[in-house]
PDB file of N, CA and C in Angstrom:
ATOM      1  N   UNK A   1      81.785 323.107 130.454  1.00  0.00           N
ATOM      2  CA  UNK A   1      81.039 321.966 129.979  1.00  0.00           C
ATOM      3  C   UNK A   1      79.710 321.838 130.710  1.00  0.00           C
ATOM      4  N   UNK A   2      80.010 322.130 131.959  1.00  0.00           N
ATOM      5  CA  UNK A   2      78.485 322.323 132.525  1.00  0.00           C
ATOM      6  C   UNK A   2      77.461 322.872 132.026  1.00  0.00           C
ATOM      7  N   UNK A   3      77.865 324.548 132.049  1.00  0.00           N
ATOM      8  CA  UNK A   3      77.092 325.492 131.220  1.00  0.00           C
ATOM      9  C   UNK A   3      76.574 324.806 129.867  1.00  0.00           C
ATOM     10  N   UNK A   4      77.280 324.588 129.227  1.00  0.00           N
ATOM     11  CA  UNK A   4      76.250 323.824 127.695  1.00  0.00           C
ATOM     12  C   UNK A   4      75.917 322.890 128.252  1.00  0.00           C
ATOM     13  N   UNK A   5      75.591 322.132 129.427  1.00  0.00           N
ATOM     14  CA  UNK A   5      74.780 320.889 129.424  1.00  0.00           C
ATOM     15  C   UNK A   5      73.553 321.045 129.840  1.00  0.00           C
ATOM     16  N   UNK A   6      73.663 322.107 131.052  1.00  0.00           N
ATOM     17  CA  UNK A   6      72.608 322.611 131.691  1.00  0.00           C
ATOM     18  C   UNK A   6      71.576 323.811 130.271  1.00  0.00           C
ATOM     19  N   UNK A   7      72.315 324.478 129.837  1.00  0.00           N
ATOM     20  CA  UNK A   7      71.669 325.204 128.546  1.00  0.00           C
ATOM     21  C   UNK A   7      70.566 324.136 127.491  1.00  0.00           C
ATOM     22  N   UNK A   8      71.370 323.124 126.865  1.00  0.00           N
ATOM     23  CA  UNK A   8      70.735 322.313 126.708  1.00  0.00           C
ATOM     24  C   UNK A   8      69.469 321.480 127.257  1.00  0.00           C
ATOM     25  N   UNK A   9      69.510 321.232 128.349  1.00  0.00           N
ATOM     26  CA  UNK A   9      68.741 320.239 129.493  1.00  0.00           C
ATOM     27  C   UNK A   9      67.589 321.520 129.763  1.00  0.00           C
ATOM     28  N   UNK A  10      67.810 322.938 129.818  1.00  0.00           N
ATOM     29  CA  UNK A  10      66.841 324.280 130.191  1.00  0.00           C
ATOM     30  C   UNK A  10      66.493 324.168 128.455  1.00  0.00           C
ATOM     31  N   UNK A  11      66.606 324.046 127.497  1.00  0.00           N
ATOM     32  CA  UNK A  11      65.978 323.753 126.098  1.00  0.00           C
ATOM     33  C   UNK A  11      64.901 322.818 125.384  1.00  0.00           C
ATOM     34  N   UNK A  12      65.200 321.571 126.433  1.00  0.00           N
ATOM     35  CA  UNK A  12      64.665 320.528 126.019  1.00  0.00           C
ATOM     36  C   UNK A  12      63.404 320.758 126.248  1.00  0.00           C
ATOM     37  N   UNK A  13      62.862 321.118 127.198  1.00  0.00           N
ATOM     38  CA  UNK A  13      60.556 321.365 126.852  1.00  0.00           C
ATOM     39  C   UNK A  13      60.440 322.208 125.794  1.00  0.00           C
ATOM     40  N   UNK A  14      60.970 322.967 125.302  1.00  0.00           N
ATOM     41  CA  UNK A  14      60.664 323.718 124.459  1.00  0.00           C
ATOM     42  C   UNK A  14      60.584 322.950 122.890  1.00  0.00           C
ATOM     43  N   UNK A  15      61.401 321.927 122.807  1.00  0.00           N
ATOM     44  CA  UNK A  15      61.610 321.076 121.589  1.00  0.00           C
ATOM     45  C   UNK A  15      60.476 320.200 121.658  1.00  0.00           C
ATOM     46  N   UNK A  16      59.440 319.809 122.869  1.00  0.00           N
ATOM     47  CA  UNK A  16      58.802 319.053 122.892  1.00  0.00           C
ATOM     48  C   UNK A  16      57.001 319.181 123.026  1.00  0.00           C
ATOM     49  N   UNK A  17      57.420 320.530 122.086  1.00  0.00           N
ATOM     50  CA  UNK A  17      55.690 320.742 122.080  1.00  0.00           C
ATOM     51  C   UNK A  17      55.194 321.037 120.725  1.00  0.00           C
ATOM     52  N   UNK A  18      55.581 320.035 120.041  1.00  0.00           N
ATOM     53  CA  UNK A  18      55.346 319.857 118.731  1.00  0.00           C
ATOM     54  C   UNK A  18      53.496 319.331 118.817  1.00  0.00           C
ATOM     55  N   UNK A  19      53.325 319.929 117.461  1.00  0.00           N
ATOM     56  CA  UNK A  19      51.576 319.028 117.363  1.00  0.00           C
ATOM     57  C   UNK A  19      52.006 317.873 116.149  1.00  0.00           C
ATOM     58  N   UNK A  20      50.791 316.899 116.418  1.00  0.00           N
ATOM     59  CA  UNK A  20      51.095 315.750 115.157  1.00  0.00           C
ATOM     60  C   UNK A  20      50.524 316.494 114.058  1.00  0.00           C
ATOM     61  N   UNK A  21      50.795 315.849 112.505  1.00  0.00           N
ATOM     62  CA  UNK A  21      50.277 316.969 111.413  1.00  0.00           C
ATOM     63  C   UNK A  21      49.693 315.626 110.399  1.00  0.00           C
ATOM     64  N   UNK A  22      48.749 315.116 110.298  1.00  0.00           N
ATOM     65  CA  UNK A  22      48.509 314.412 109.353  1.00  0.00           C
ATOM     66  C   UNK A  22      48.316 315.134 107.971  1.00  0.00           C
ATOM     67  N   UNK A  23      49.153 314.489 107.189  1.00  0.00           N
ATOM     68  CA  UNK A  23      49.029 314.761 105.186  1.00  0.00           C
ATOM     69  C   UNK A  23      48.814 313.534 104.883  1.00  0.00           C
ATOM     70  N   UNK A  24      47.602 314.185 104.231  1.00  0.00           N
ATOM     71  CA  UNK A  24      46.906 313.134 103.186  1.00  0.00           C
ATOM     72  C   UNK A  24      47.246 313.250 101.598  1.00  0.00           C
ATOM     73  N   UNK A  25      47.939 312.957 100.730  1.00  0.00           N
ATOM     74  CA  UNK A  25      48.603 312.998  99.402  1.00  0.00           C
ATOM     75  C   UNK A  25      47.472 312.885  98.542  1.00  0.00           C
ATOM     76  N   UNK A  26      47.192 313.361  97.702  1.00  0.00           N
ATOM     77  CA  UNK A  26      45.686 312.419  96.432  1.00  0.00           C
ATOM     78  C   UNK A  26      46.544 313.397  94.964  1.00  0.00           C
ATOM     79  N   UNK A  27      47.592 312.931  94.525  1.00  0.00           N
ATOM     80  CA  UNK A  27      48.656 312.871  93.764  1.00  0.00           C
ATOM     81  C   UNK A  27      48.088 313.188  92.166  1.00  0.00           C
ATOM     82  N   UNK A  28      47.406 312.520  92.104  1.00  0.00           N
ATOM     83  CA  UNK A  28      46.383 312.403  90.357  1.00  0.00           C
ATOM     84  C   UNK A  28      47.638 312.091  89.661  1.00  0.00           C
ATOM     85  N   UNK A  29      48.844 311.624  89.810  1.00  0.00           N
ATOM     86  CA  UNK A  29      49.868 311.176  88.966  1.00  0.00           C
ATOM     87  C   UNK A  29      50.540 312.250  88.372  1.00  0.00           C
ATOM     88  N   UNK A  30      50.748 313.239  88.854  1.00  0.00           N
ATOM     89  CA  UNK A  30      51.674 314.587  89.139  1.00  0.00           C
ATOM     90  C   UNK A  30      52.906 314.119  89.861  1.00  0.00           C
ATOM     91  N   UNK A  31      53.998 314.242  89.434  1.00  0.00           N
ATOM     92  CA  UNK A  31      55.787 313.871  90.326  1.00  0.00           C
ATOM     93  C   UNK A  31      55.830 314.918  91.184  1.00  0.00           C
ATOM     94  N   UNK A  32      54.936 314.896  92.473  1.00  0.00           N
ATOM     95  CA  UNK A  32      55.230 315.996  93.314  1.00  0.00           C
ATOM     96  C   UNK A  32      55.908 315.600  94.344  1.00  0.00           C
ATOM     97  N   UNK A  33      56.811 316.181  95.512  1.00  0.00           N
ATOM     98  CA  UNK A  33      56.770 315.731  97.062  1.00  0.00           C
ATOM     99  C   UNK A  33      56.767 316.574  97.981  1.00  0.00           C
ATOM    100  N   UNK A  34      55.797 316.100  99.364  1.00  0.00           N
ATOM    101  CA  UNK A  34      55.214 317.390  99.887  1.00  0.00           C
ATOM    102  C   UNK A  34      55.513 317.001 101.353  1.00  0.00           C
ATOM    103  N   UNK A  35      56.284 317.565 102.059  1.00  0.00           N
ATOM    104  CA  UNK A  35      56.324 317.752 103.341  1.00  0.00           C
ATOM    105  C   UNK A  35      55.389 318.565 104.564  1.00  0.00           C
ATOM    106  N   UNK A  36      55.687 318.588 105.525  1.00  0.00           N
ATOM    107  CA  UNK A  36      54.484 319.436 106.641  1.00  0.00           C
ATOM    108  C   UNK A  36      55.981 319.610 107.508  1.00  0.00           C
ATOM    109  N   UNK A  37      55.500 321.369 107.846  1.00  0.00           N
ATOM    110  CA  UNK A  37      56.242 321.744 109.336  1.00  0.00           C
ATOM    111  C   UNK A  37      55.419 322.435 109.827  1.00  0.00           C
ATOM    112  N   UNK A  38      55.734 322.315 111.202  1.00  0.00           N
ATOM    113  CA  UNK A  38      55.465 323.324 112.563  1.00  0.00           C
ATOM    114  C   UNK A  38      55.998 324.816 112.521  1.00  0.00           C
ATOM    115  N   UNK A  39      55.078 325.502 112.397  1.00  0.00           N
ATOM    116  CA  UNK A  39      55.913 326.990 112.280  1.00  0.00           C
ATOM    117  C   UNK A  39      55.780 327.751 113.577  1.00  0.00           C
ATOM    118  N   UNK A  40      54.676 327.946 114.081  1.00  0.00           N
ATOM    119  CA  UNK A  40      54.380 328.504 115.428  1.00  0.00           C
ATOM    120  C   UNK A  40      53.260 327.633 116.040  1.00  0.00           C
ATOM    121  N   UNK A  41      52.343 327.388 117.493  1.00  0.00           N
ATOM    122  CA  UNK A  41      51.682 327.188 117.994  1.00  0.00           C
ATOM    123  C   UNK A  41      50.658 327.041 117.103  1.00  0.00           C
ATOM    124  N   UNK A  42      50.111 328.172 116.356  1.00  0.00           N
ATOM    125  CA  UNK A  42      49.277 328.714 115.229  1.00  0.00           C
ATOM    126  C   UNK A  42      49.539 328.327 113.947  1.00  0.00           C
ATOM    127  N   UNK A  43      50.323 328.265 113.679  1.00  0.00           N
ATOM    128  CA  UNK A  43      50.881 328.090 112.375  1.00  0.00           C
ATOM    129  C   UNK A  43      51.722 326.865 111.762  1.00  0.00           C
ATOM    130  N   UNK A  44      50.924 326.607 110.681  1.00  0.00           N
ATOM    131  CA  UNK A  44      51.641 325.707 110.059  1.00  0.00           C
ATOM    132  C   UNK A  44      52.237 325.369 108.714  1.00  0.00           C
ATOM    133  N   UNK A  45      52.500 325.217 107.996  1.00  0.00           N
ATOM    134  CA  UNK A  45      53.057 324.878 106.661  1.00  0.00           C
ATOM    135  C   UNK A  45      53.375 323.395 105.492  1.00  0.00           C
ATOM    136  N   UNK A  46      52.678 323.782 104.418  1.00  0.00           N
ATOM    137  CA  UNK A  46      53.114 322.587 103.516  1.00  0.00           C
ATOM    138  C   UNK A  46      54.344 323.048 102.238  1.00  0.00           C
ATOM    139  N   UNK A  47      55.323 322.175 102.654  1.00  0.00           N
ATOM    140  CA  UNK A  47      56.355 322.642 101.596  1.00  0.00           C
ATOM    141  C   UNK A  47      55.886 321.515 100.278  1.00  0.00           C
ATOM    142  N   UNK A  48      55.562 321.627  99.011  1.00  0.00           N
ATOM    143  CA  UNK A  48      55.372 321.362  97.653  1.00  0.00           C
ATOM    144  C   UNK A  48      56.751 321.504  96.845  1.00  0.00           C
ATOM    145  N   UNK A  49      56.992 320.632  96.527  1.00  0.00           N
ATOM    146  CA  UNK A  49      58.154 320.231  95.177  1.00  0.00           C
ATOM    147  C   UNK A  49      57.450 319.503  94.049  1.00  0.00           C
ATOM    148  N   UNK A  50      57.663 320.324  92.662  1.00  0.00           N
ATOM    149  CA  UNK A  50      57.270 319.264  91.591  1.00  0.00           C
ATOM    150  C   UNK A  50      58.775 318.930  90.939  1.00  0.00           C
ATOM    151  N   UNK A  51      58.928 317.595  91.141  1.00  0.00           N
ATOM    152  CA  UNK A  51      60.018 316.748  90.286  1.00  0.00           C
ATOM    153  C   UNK A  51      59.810 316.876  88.649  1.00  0.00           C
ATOM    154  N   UNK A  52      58.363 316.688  88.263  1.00  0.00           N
ATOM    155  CA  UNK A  52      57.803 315.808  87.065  1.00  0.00           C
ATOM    156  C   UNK A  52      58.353 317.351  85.836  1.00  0.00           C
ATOM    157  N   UNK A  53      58.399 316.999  84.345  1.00  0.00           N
ATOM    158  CA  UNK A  53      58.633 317.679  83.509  1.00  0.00           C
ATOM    159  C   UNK A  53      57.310 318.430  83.042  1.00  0.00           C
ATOM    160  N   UNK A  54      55.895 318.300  83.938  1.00  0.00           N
ATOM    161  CA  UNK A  54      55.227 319.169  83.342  1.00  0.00           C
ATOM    162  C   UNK A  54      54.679 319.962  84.697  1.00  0.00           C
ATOM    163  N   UNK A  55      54.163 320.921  84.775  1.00  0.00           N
ATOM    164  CA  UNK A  55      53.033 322.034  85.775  1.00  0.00           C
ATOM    165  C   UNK A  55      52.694 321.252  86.537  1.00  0.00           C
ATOM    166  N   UNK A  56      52.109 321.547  87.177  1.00  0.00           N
ATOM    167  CA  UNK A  56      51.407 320.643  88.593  1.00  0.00           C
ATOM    168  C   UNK A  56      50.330 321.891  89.152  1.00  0.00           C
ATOM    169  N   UNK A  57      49.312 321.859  89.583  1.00  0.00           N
ATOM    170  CA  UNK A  57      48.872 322.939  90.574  1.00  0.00           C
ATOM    171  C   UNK A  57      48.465 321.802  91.940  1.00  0.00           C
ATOM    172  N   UNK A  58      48.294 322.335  92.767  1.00  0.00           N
ATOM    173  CA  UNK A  58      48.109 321.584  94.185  1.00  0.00           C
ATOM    174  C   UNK A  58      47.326 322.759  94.969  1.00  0.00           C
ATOM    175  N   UNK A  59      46.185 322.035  95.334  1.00  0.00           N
ATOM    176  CA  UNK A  59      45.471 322.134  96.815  1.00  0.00           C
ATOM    177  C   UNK A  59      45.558 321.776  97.604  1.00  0.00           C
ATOM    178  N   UNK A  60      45.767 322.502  99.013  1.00  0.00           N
ATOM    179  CA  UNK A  60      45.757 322.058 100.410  1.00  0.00           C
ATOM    180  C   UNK A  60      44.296 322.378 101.136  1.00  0.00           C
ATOM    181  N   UNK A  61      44.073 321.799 101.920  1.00  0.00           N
ATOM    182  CA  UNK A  61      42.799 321.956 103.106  1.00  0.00           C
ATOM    183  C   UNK A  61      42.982 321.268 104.146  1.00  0.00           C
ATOM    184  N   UNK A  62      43.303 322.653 105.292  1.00  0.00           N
ATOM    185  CA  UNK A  62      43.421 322.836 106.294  1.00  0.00           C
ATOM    186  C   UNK A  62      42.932 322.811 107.307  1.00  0.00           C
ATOM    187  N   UNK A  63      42.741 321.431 108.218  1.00  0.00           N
ATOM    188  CA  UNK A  63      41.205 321.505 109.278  1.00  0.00           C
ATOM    189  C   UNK A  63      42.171 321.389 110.707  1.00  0.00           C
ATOM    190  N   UNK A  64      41.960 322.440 111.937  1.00  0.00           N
ATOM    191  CA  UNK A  64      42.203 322.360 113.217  1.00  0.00           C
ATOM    192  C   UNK A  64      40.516 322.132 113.420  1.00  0.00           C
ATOM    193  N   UNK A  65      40.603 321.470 114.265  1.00  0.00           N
ATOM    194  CA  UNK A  65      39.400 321.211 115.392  1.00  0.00           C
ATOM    195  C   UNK A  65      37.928 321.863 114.644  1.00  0.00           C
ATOM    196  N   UNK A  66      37.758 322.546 115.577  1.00  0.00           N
ATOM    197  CA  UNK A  66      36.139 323.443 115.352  1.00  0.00           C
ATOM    198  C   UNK A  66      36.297 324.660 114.184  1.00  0.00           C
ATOM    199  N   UNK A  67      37.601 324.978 114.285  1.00  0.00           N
ATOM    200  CA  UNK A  67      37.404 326.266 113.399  1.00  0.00           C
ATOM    201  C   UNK A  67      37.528 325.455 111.478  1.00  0.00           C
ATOM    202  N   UNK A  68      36.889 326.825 111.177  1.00  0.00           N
ATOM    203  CA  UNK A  68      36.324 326.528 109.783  1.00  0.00           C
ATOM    204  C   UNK A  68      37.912 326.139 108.854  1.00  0.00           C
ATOM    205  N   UNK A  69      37.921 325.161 107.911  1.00  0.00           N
ATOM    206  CA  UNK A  69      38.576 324.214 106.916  1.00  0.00           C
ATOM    207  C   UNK A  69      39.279 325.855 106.246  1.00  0.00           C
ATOM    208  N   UNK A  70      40.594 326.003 106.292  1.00  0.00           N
ATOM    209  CA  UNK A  70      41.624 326.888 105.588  1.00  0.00           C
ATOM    210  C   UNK A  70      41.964 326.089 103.955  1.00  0.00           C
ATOM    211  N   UNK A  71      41.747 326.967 102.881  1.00  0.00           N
ATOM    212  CA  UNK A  71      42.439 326.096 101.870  1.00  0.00           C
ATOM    213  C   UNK A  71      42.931 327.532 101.032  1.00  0.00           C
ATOM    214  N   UNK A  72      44.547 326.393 100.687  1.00  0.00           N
ATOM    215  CA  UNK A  72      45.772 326.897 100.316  1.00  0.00           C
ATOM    216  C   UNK A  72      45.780 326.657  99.265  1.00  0.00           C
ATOM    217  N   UNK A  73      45.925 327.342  97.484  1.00  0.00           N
ATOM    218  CA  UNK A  73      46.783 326.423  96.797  1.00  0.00           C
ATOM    219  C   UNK A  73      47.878 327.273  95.569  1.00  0.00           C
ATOM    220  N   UNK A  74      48.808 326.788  95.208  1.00  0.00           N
ATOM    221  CA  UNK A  74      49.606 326.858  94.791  1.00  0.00           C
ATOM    222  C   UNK A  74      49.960 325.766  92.909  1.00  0.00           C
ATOM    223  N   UNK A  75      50.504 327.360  92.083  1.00  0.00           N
ATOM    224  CA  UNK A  75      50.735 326.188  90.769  1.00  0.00           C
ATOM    225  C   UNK A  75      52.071 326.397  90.756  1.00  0.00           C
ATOM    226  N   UNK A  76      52.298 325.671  90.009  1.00  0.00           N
ATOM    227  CA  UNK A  76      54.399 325.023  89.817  1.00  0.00           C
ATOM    228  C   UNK A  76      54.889 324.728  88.908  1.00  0.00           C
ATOM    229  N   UNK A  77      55.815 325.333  88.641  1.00  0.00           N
ATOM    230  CA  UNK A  77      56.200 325.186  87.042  1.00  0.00           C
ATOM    231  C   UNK A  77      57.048 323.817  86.941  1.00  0.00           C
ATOM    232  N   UNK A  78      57.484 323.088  86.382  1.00  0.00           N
ATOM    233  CA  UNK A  78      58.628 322.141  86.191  1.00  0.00           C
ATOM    234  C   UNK A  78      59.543 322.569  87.279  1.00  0.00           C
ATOM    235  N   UNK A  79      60.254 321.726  88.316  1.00  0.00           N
ATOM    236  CA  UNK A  79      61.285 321.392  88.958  1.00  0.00           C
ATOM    237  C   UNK A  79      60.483 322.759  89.842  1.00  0.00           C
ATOM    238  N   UNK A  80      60.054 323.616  90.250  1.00  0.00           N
ATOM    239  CA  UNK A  80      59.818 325.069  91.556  1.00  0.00           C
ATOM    240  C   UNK A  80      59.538 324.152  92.386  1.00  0.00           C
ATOM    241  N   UNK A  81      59.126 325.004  93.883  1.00  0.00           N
ATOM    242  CA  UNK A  81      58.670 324.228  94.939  1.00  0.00           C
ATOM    243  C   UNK A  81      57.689 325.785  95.367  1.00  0.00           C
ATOM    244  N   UNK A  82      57.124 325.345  96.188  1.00  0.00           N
ATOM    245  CA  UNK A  82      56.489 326.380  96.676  1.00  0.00           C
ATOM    246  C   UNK A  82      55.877 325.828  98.331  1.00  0.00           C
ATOM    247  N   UNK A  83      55.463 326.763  99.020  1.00  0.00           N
ATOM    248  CA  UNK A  83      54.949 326.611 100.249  1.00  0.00           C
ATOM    249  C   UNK A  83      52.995 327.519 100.742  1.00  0.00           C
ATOM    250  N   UNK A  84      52.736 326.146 101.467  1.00  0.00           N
ATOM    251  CA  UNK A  84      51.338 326.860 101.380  1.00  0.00           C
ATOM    252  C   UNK A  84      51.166 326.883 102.900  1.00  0.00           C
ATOM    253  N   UNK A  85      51.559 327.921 103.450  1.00  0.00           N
ATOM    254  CA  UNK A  85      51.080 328.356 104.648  1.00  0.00           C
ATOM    255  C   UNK A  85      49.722 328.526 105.047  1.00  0.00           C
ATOM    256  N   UNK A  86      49.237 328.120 106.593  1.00  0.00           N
ATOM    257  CA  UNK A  86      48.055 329.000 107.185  1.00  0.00           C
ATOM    258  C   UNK A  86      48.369 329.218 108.606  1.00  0.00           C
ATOM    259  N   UNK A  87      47.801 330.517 108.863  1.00  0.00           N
ATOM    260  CA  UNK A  87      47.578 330.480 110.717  1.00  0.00           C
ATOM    261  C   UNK A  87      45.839 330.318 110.869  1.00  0.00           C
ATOM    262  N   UNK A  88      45.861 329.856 111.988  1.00  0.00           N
ATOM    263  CA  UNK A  88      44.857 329.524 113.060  1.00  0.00           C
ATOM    264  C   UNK A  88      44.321 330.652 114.153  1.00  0.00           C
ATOM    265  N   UNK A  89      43.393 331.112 114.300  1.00  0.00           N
ATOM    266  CA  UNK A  89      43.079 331.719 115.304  1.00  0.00           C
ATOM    267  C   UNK A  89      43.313 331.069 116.919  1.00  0.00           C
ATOM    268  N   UNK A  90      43.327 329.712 116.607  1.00  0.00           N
ATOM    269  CA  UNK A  90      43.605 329.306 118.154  1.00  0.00           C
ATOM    270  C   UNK A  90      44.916 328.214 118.074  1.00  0.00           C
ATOM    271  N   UNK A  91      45.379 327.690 118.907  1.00  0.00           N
ATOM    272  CA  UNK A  91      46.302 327.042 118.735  1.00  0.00           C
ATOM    273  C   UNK A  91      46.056 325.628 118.973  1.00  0.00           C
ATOM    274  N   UNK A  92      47.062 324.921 117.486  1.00  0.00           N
ATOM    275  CA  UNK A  92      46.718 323.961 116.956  1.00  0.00           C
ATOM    276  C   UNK A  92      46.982 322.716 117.806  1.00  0.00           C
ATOM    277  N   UNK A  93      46.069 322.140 117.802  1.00  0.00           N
ATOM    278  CA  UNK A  93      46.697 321.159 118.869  1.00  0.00           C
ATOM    279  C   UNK A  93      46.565 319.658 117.893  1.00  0.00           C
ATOM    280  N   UNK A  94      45.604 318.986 116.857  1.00  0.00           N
ATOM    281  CA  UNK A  94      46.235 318.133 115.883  1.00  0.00           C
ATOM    282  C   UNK A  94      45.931 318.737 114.565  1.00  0.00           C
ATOM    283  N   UNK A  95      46.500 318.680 113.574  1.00  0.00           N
ATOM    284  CA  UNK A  95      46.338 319.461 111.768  1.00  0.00           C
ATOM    285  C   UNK A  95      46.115 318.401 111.116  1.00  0.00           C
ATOM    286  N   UNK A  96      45.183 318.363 110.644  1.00  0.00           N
ATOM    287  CA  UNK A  96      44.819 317.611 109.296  1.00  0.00           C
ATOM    288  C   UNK A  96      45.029 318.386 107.690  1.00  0.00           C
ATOM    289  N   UNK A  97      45.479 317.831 107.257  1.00  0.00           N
ATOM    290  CA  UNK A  97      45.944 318.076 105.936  1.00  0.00           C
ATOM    291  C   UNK A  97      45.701 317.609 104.899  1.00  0.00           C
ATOM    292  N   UNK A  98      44.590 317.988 103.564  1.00  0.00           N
ATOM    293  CA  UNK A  98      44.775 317.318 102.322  1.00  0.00           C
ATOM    294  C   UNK A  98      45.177 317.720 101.324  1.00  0.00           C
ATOM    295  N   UNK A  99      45.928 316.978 100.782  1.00  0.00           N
ATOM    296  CA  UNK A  99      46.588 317.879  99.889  1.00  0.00           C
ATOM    297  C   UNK A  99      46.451 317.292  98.326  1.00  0.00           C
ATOM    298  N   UNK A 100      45.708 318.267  97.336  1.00  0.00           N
ATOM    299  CA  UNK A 100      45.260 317.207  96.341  1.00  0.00           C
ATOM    300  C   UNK A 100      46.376 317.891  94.694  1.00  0.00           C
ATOM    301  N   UNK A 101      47.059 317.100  94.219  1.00  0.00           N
ATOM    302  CA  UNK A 101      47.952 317.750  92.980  1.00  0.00           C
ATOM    303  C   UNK A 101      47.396 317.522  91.467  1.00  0.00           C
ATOM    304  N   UNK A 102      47.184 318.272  90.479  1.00  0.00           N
ATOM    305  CA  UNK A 102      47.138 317.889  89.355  1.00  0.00           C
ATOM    306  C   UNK A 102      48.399 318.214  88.528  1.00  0.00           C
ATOM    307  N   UNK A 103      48.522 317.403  87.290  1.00  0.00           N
ATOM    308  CA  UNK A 103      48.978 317.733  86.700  1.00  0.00           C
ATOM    309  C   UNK A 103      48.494 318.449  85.429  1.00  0.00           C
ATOM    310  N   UNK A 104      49.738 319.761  84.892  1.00  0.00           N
ATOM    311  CA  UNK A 104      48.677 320.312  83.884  1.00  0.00           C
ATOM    312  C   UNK A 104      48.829 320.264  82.338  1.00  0.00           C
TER     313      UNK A 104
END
């Protein structure tokens, strides 16, 4: 019981170097829902779901700090999801995110 407590307790900084990720939604009345994860230091990700019964396409734009605006985008058929990844040349320390959907 020790051993897994101490394993655990030697785990915990590692869980705690998350960056904050602001998403900004601009929907245009598309049934989408869009999450943000942490993938690496560098890297980050927007997961895209369209609910709605018609297409959707969606843009992302991607701003760390100084380096130049990354943009992602992705189209979706009824009910798919898709993911719009980017890496960073340096590591991200806050992500801004916009993410704009139409419907088609």
């Amino acid at each position: 019981m020790k051993k897994i407590c101490c394993a655990l307790i030697t785990l915990l900084p590692l869980a705690a170097q998350a960056y904050p990720i602001e998403l900004e939604k601009q929907l245009n009345g598309a049934e989408v829902a869009a999450s943000s994860q942490e993938i690496d230091h560098n890297m980050a990700a927007v997961r895209v779901q369209n609910y709605g019964a018609k297409a959707a396409s969606c843009k992302g734009v991607f701003r760390n700090g100084p380096e130049a605006p990354r943009t992602r985008s992705v189209s979706l058929a009824a009910g798919e999801s898709g993911n719009l990844t980017v890496k960073f040349a340096r590591s991200i320390i806050r992500l801004r995110v916009q993410l704009t959907c139409e419907p088609q």
